[in-house]
C-alpha atoms as a PDB file:
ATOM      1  CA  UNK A   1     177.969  71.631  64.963  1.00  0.00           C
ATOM      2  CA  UNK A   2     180.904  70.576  67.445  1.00  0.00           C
ATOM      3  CA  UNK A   3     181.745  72.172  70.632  1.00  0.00           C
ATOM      4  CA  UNK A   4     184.470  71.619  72.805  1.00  0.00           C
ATOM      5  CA  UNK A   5     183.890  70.360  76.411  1.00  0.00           C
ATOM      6  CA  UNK A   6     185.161  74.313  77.346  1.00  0.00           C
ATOM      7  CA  UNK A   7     183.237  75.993  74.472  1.00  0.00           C
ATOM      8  CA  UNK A   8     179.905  74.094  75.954  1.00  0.00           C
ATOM      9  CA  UNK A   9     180.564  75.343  79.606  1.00  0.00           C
ATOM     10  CA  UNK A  10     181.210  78.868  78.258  1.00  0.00           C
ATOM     11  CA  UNK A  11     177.628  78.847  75.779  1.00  0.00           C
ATOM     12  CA  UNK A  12     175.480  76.622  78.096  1.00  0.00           C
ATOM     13  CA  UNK A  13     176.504  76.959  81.761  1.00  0.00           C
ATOM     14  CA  UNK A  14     173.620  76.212  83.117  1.00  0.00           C
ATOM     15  CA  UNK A  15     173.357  72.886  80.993  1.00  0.00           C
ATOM     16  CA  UNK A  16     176.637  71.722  81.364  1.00  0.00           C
ATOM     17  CA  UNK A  17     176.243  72.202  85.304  1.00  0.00           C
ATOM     18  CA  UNK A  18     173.538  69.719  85.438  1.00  0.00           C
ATOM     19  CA  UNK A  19     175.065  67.372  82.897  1.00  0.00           C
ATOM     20  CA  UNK A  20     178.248  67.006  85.024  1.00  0.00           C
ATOM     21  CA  UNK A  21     176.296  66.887  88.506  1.00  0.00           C
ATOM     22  CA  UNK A  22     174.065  63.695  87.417  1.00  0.00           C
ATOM     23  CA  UNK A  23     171.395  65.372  89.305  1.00  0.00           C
ATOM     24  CA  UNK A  24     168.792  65.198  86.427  1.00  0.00           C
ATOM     25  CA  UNK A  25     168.589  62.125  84.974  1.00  0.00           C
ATOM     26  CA  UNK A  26     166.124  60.003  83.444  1.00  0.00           C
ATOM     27  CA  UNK A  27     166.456  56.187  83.067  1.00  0.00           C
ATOM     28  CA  UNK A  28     165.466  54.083  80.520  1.00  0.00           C
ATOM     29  CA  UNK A  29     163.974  50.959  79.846  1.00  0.00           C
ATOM     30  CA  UNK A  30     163.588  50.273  76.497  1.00  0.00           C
ATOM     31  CA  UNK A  31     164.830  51.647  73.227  1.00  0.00           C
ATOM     32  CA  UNK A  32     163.119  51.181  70.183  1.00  0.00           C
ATOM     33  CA  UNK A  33     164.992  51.701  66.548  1.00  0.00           C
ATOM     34  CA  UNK A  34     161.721  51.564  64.646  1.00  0.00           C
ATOM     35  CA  UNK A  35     159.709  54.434  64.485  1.00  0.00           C
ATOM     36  CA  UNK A  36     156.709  52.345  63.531  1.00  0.00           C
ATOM     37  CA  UNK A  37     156.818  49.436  66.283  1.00  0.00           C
ATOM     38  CA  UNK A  38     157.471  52.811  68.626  1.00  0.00           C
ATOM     39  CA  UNK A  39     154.294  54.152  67.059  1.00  0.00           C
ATOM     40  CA  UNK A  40     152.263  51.627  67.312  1.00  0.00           C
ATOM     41  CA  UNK A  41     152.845  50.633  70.947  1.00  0.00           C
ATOM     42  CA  UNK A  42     151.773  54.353  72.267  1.00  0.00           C
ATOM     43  CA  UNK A  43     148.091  54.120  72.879  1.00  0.00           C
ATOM     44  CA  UNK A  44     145.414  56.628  71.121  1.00  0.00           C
ATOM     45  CA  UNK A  45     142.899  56.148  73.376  1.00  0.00           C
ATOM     46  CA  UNK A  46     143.246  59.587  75.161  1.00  0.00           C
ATOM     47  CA  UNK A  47     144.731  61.756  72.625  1.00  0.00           C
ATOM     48  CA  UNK A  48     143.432  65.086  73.240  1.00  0.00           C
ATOM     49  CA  UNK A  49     141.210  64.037  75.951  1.00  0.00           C
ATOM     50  CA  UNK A  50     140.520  67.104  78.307  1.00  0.00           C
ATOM     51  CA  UNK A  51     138.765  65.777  81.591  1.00  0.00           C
ATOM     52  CA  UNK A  52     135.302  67.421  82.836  1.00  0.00           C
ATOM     53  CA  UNK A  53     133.632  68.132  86.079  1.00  0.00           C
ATOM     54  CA  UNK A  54     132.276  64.113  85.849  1.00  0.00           C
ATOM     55  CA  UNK A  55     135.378  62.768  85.587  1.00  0.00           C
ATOM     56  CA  UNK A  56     137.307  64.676  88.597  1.00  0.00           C
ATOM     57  CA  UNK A  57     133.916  63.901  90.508  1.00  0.00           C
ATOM     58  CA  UNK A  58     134.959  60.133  89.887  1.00  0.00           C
ATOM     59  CA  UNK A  59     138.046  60.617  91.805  1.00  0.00           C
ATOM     60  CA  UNK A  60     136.503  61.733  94.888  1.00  0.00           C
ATOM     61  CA  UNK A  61     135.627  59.462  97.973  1.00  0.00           C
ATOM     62  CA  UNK A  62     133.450  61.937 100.047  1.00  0.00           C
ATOM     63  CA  UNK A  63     130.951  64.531  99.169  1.00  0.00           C
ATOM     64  CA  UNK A  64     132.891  66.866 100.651  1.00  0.00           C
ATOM     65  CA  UNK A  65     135.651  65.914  98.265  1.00  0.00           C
ATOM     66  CA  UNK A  66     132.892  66.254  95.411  1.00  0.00           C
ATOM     67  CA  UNK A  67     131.896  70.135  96.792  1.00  0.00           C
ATOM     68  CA  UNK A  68     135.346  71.122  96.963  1.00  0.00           C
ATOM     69  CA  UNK A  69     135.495  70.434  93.348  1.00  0.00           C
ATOM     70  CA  UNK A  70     132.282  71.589  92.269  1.00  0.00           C
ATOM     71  CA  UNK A  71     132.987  74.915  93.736  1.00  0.00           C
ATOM     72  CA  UNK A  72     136.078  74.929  92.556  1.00  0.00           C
ATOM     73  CA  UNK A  73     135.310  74.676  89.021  1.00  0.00           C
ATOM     74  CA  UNK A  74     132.482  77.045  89.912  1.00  0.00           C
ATOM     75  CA  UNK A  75     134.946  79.961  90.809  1.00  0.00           C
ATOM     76  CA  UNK A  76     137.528  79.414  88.056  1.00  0.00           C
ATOM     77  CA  UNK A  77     134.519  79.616  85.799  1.00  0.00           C
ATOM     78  CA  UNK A  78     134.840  76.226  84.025  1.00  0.00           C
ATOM     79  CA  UNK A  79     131.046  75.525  84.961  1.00  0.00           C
ATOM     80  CA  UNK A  80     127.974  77.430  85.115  1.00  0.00           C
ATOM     81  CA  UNK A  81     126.361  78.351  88.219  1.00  0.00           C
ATOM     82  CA  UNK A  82     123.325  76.588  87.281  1.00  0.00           C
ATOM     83  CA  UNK A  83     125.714  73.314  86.408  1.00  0.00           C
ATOM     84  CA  UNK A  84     126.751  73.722  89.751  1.00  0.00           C
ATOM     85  CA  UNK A  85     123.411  73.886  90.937  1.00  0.00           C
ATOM     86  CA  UNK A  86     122.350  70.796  89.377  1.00  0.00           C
ATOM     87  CA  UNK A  87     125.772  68.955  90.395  1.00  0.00           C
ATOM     88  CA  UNK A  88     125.080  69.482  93.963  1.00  0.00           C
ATOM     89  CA  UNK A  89     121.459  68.709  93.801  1.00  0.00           C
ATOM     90  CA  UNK A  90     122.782  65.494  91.945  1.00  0.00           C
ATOM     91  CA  UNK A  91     125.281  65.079  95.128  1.00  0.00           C
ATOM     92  CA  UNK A  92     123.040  65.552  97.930  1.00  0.00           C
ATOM     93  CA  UNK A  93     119.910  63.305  96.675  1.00  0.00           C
ATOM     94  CA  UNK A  94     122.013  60.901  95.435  1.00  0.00           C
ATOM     95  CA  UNK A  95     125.364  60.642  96.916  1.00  0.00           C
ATOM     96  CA  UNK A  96     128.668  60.967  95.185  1.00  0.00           C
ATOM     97  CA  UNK A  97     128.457  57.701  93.185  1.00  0.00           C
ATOM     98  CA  UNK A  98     125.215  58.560  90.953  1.00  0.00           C
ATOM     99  CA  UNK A  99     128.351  60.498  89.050  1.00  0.00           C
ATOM    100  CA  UNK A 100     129.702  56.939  87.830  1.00  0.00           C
ATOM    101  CA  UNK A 101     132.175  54.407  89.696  1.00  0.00           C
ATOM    102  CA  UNK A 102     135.515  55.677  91.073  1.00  0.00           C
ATOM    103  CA  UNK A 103     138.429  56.543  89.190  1.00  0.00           C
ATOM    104  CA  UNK A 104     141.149  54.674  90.719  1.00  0.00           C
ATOM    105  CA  UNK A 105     144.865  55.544  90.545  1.00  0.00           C
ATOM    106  CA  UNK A 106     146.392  55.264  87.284  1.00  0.00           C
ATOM    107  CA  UNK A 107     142.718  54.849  85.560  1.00  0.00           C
ATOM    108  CA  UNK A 108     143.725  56.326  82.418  1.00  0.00           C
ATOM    109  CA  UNK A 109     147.202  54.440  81.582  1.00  0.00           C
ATOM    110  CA  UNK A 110     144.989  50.962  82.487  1.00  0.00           C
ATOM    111  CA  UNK A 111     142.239  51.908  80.186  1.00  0.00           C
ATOM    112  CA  UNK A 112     145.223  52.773  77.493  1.00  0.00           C
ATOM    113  CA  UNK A 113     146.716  49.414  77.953  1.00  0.00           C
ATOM    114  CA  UNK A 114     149.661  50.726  79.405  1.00  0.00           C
ATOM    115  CA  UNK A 115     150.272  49.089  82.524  1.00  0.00           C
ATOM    116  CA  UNK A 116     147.892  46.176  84.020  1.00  0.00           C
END
């Protein structure tokens, strides 16, 4: 289907107002023409992959950081009380590392091979 440049404004104002202000645009730095090479370069690693409690608990640097979170999750109802219970007991005996190393920035796209 062809539109004229008038015809677009008229149909899509709101489009054709940020196409001609230059406002929203997204660079790029690599093109690929095969879908397969394109394919294969996008990791699998995390596919799906819906973080827990453990894993935003490897994020934090304080155990105040880590209780913010655990009673967080708490409220919203994405953990049991008596998870929670357990999680803090975990937290106060043993101090917000016991829950693994920290998650640095950009943990996931390093583990996925994406950036070094």
């Amino acid at each position: 289907m062809e539109f004229d440049k008038e015809n677009f404004k008229r149909l899509f104002p709101n489009l054709a107002r940020e196409m001609e202000s230059g406002e929203n645009k997204v660079s790029m730095s690599s093109v690929r023409t095969d879908t397969r090479s394109g394919e294969r370069a996008i990791s699998s690693n995390f596919v799906h992959y819906d973080p827990d409690i453990i894993d935003f608990l490897r994020r934090c640097d304080t155990a105040e950081q880590a209780e913010e979170i655990i009673a967080y999750m708490e409220r919203r109802g994405e953990i049991t009380k008596e998870y929670a219970v357990k999680l803090r007991r975990q937290l106060k005996e043993k101090g917000v590392r016991s829950f693994g190393p920290k998650k640095e920035e950009n943990y996931y796209l390093r583990r996925a091979g994406l950036i070094k």
